[in-house]
Protein backbone atom coordinates (compact mmCIF):
# COMPACT_ATOMS: atom_id res chain seq x y z
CA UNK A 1 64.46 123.40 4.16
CA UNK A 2 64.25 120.51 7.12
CA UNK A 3 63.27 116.84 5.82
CA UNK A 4 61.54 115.03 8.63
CA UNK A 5 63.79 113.48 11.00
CA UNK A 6 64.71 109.76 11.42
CA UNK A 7 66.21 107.84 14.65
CA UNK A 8 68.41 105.60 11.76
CA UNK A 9 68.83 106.56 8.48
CA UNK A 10 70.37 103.96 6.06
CA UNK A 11 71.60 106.23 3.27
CA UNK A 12 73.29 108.00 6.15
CA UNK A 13 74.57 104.59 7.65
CA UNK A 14 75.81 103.42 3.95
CA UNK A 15 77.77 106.22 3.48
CA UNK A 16 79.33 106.76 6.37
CA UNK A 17 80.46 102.94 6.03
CA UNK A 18 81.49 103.67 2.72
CA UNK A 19 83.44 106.79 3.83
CA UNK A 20 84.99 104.35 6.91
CA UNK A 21 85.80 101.86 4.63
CA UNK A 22 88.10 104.11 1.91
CA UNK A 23 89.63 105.43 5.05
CA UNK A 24 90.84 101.83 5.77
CA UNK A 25 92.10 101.03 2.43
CA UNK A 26 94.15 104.38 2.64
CA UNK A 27 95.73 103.48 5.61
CA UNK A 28 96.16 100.08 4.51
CA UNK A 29 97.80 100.94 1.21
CA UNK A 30 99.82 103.33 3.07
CA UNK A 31 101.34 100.22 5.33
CA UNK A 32 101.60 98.11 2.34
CA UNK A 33 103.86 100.20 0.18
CA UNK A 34 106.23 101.01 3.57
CA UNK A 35 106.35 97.21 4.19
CA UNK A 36 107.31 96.57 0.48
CA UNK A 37 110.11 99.08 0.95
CA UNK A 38 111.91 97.61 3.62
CA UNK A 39 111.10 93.99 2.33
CA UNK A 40 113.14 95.16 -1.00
CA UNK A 41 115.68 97.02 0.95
CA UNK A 42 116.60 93.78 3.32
CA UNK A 43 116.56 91.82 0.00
CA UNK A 44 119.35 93.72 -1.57
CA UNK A 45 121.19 93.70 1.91
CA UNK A 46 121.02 89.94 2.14
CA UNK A 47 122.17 89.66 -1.75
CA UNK A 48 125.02 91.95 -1.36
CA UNK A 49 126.38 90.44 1.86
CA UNK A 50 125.47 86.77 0.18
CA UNK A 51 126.64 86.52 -3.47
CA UNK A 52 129.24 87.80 -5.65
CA UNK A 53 127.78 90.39 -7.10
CA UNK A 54 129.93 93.81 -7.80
CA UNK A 55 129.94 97.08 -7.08
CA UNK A 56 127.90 98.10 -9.99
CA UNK A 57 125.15 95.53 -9.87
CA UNK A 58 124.72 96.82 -6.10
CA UNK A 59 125.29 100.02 -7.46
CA UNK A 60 122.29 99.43 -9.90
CA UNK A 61 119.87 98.20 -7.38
CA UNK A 62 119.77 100.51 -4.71
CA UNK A 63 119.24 103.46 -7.25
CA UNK A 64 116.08 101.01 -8.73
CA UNK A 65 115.02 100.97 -5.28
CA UNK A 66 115.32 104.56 -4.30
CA UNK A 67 113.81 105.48 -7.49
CA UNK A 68 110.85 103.08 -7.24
CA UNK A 69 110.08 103.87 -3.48
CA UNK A 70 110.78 107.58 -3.48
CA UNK A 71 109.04 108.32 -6.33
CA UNK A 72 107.56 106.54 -8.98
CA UNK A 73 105.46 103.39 -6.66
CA UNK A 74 104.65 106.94 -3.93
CA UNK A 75 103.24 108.63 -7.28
CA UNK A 76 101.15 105.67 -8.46
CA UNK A 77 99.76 104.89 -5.53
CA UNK A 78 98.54 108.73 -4.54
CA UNK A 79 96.95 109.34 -7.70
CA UNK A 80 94.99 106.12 -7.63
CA UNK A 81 94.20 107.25 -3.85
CA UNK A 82 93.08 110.55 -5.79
CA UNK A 83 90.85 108.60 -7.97
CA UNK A 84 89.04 106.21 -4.87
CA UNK A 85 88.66 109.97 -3.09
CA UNK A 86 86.45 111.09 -5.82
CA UNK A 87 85.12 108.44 -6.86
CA UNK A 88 83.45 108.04 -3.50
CA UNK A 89 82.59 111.54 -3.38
CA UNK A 90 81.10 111.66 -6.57
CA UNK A 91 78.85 108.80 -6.69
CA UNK A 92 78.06 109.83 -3.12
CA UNK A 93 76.85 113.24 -4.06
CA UNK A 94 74.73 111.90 -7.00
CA UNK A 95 72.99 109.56 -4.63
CA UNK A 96 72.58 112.66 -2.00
CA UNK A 97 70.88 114.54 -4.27
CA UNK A 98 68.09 112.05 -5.21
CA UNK A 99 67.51 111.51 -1.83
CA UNK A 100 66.86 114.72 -1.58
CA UNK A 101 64.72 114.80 -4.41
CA UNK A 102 62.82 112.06 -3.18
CA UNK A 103 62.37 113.11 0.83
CA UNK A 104 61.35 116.80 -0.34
CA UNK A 105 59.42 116.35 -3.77
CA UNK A 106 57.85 119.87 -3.67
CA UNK A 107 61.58 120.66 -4.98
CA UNK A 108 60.98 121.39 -8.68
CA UNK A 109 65.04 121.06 -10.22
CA UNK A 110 67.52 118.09 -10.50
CA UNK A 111 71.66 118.75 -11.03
CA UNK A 112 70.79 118.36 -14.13
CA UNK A 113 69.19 121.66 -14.54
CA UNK A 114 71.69 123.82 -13.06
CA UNK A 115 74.71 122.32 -15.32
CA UNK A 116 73.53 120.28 -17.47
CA UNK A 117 75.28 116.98 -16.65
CA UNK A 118 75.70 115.12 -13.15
CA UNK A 119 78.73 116.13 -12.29
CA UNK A 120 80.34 117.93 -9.16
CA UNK A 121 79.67 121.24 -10.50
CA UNK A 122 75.86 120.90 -11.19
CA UNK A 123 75.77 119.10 -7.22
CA UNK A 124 77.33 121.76 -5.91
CA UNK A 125 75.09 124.33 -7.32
CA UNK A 126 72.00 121.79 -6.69
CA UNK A 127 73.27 121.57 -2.36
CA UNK A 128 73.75 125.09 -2.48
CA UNK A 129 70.42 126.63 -4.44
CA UNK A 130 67.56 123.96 -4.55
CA UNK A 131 68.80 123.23 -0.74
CA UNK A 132 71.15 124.94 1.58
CA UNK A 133 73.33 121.73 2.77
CA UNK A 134 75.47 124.02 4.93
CA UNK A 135 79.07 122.11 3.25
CA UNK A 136 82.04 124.45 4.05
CA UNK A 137 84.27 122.49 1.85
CA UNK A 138 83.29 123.18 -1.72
CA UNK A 139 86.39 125.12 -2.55
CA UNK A 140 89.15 122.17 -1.33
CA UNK A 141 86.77 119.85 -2.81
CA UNK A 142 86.84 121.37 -6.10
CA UNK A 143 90.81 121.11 -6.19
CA UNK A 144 90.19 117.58 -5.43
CA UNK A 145 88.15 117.45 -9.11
CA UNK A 146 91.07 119.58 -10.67
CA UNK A 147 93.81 117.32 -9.41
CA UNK A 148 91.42 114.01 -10.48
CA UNK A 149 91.28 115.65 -14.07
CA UNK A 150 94.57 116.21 -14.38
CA UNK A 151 95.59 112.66 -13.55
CA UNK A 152 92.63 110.90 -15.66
CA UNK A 153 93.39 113.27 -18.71
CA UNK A 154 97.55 113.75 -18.58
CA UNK A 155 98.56 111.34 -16.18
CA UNK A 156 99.69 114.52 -14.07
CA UNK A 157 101.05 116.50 -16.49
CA UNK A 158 99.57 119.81 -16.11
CA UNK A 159 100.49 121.68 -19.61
CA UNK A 160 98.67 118.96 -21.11
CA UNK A 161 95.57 119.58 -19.79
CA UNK A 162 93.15 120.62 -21.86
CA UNK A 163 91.46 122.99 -19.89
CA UNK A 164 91.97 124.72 -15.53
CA UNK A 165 95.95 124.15 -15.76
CA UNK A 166 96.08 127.37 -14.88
CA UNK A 167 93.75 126.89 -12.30
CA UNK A 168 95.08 123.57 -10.57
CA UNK A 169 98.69 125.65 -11.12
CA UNK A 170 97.42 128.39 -8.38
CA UNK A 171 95.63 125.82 -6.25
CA UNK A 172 99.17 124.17 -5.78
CA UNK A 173 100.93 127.42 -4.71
CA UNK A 174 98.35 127.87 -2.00
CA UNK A 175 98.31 124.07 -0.84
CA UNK A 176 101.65 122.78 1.25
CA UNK A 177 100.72 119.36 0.03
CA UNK A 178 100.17 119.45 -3.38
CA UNK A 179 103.35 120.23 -5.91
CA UNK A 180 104.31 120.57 -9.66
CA UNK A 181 107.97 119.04 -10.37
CA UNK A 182 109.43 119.44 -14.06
CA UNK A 183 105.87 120.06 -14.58
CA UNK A 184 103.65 117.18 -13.13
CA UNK A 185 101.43 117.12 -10.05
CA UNK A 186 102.95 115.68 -6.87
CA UNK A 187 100.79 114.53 -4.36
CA UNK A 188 101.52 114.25 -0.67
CA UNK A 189 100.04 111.49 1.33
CA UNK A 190 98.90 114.44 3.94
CA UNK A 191 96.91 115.55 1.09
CA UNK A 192 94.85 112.37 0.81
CA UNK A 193 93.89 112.40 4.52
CA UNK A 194 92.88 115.79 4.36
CA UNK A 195 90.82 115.42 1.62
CA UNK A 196 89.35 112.33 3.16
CA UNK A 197 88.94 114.56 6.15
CA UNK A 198 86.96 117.26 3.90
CA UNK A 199 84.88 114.06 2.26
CA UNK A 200 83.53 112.92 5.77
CA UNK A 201 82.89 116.91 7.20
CA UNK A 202 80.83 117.60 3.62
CA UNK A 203 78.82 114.65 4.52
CA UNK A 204 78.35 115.00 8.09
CA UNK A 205 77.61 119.39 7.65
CA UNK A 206 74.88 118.36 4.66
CA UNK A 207 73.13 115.51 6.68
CA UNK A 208 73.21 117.90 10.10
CA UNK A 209 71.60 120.75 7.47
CA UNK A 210 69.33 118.75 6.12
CA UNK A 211 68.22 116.61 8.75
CA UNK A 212 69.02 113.53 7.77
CA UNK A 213 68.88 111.39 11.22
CA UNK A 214 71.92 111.71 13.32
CA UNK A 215 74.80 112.01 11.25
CA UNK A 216 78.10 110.25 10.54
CA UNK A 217 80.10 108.53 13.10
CA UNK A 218 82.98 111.08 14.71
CA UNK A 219 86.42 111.69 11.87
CA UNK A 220 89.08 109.49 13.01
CA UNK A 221 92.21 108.47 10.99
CA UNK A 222 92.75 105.79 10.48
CA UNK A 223 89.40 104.55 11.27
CA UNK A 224 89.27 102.36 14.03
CA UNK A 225 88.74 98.49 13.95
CA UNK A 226 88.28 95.52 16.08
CA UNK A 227 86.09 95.17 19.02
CA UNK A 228 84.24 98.61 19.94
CA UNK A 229 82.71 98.11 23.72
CA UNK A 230 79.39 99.66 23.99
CA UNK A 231 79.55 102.23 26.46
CA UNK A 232 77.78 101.59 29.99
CA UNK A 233 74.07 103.56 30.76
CA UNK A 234 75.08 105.55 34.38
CA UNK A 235 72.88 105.57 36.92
């Protein structure tokens, strides 16, 4: 199927600000947390050089410290990166396919047909059967969804899901950045940005396939800011 073509598109322009715009807040909660860290860390060196505290109170809050920063504040942060991933992607997708609905209306189903609720699933099956939007990423996408489940239904621990822990349990064996410790999901920051990655190149493959104007701005990470220069016409 090709929709008719458009020199600017706005869905096309409001997603890929949208898509710019999580990338930023990734990055920036990434700088955050590190900045926290070594705030903490030159707080406890100026109180132990400073006061009269003891071994053991020093003791006590470097392991707080290591604990917080190495695992628990790393773990919080991820999964609600998790979350803003598909959350984006989700409502995205929803929107993608009424647009699609409504620039093609000879196309007689909805998602709602092929699943039976708007979810990824049925707009998977809705890009791929009513229209062929050409998306690669389906299958690193759909781990996305497992890993989201997982943290909105156990808080990451994967026995206690009530269904695909068996599923999300091979996904992690075949992803470097993705791990189970004493049974709970572990998510590496390189995870995020890949997904992110997959996010924009889903976008950017089903607007190319379905000719939706001229497509996303170029992947970067983080996404650049500040004054962009417009390049120079050459003679």
């Amino acid at each position: 199927m090709s929709l008719p073509p458009s020199n600017f598109d706005r869905f096309v322009a409001d997603t890929d600000q949208e898509i710019r715009m999580l990338g930023r807040f990734i990055h920036a909660t990434q700088l955050g947390i590190a900045e926290v860290r070594r705030q903490e860390s030159d707080r406890i060196e100026k109180q132990r050089s400073e006061t009269s505290a003891g071994f053991l109170e020093v003791t006590n809050a470097c392991i707080d410290h290591s604990l917080a920063h190495s695992l628990e504040i790393p773990r919080l942060v991820l999964y609600g990166q998790v979350f803003s991933l598909y959350s984006m992607l989700e409502t995205r997708l929803r929107l993608l396919c009424d647009e699609v609905g409504k620039r093609d209306t000879s196309i007689g189903w909805t998602p709602k047909d092929f699943a039976g609720n708007m979810n990824l699933k049925s707009f998977r099956i809705f890009l791929t059967k009513a229209v062929d939007a050409g998306v690669s990423v389906w299958d690193s996408i759909d781990t996305l969804r497992l890993a989201r489940n997982c943290i909105a239904h156990a808080n990451g621990w994967i026995a206690d899901m009530a269904q695909e822990g068996g599923k999300l349990r091979r996904r992690i064996e075949s992803d470097a950045s993705l791990d189970m410790v004493d049974g709970r999901l572990v998510v590496q920051a390189d995870y995020i940005i890949d997904r992110f990655r997959d996010c924009h190149t889903l976008f950017r493959e089903a607007f190319t396939a379905l000719n939706f104007g001229p497509g996303l701005m170029p992947f970067e990470y983080p996404p650049e800011t500040g004054v962009r220069p417009e390049a120079k016409a050459t003679a």
